[in-house]
Protein backbone atom coordinates (compact mmCIF):
# COMPACT_ATOMS: atom_id res chain seq x y z
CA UNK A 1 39.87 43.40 102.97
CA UNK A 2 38.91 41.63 99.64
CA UNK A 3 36.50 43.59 98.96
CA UNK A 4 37.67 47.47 99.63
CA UNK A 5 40.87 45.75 97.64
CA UNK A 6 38.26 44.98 94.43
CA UNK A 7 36.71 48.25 95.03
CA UNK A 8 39.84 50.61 95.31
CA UNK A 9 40.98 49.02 92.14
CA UNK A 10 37.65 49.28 90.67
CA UNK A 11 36.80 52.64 91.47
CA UNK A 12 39.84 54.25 91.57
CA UNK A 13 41.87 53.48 88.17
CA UNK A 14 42.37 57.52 87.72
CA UNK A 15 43.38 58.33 91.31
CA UNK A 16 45.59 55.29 92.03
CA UNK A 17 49.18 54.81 90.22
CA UNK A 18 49.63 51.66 88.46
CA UNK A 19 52.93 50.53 90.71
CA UNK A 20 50.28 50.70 93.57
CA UNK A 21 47.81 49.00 91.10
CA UNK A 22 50.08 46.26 90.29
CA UNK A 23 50.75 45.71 94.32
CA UNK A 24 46.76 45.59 95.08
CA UNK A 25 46.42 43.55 92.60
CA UNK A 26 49.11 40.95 93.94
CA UNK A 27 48.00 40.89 97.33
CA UNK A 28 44.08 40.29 96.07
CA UNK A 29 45.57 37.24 94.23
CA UNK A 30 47.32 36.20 97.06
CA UNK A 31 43.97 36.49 99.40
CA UNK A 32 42.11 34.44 97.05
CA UNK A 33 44.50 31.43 96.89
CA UNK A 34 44.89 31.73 100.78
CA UNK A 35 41.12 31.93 101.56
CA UNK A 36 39.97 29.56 104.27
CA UNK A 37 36.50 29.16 105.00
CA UNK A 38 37.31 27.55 108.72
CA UNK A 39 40.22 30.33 109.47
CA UNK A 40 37.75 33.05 108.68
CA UNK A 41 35.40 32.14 110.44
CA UNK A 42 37.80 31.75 114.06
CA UNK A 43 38.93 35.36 112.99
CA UNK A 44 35.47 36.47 112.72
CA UNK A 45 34.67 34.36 116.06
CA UNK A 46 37.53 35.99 117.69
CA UNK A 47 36.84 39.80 116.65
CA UNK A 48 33.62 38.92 118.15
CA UNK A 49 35.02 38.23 121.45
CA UNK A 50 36.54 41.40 121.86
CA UNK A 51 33.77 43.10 120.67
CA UNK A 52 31.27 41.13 123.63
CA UNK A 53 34.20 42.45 126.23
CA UNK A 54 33.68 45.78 125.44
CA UNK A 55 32.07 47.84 127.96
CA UNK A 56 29.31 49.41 125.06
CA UNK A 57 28.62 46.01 124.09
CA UNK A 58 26.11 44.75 126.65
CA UNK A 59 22.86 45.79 125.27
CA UNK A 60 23.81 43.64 122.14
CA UNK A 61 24.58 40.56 124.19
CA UNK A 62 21.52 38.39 123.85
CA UNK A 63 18.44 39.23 122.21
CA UNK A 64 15.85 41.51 122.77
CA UNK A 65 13.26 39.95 124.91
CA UNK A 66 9.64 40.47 123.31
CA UNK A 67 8.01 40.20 125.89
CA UNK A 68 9.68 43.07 127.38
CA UNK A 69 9.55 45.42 124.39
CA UNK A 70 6.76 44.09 122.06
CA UNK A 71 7.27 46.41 119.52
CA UNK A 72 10.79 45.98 118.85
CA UNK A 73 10.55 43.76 114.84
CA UNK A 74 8.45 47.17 114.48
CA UNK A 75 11.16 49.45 115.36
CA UNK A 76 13.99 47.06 114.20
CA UNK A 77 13.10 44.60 111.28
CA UNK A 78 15.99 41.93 111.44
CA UNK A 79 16.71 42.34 114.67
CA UNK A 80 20.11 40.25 116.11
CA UNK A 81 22.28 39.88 118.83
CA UNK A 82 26.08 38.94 119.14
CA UNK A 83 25.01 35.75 120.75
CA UNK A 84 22.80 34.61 117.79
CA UNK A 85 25.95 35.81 115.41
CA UNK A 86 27.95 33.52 116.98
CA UNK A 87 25.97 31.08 117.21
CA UNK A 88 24.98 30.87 113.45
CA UNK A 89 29.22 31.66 112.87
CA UNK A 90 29.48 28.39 114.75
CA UNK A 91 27.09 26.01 112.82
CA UNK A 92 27.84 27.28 109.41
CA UNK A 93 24.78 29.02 109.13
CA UNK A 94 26.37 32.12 107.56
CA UNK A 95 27.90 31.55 103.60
């Protein structure tokens, strides 16, 4: 949200009026003052979730096994899974 938020009021100075300016604005300071590292990261965790549950989802459960398809880093060069997402998500490994 932070982001399209910088970007709609970077981008967009022409197309947007300033009341609705002003309003972006407020709520981007307000985002920033209530960021949480730890709170994100359950959110993230728990979008994650639902995604896993859905029925589309399975092929992207675990990783690829190599041995299977050997040519799959040639195909796909940073290849991951939802289970190695979560797992980083869960150790801090992502900034």
């Amino acid at each position: 949200m932070f982001l399209f938020v910088y970007l709609l009021l970077f981008f967009s100075v022409h197309l947007v009026s300033s009341r609705l300016q002003e309003l972006l604005a407020l709520q981007l300071a307000n985002e920033k003052e209530a960021w949480d590292g730890e709170g994100e990261r359950a959110r993230i965790l728990q979008g994650l979730e639902k995604v896993r549950n859905m029925d589309e989802a399975h092929m992207f459960l675990e990783p690829v096994d190599l041995e299977v398809v050997p040519d799959y880093c040639r195909v796909v060069p940073f290849p991951t899974d939802l289970k190695t997402i979560s797992c980083k998500l869960e150790n801090n490994l992502y900034r």
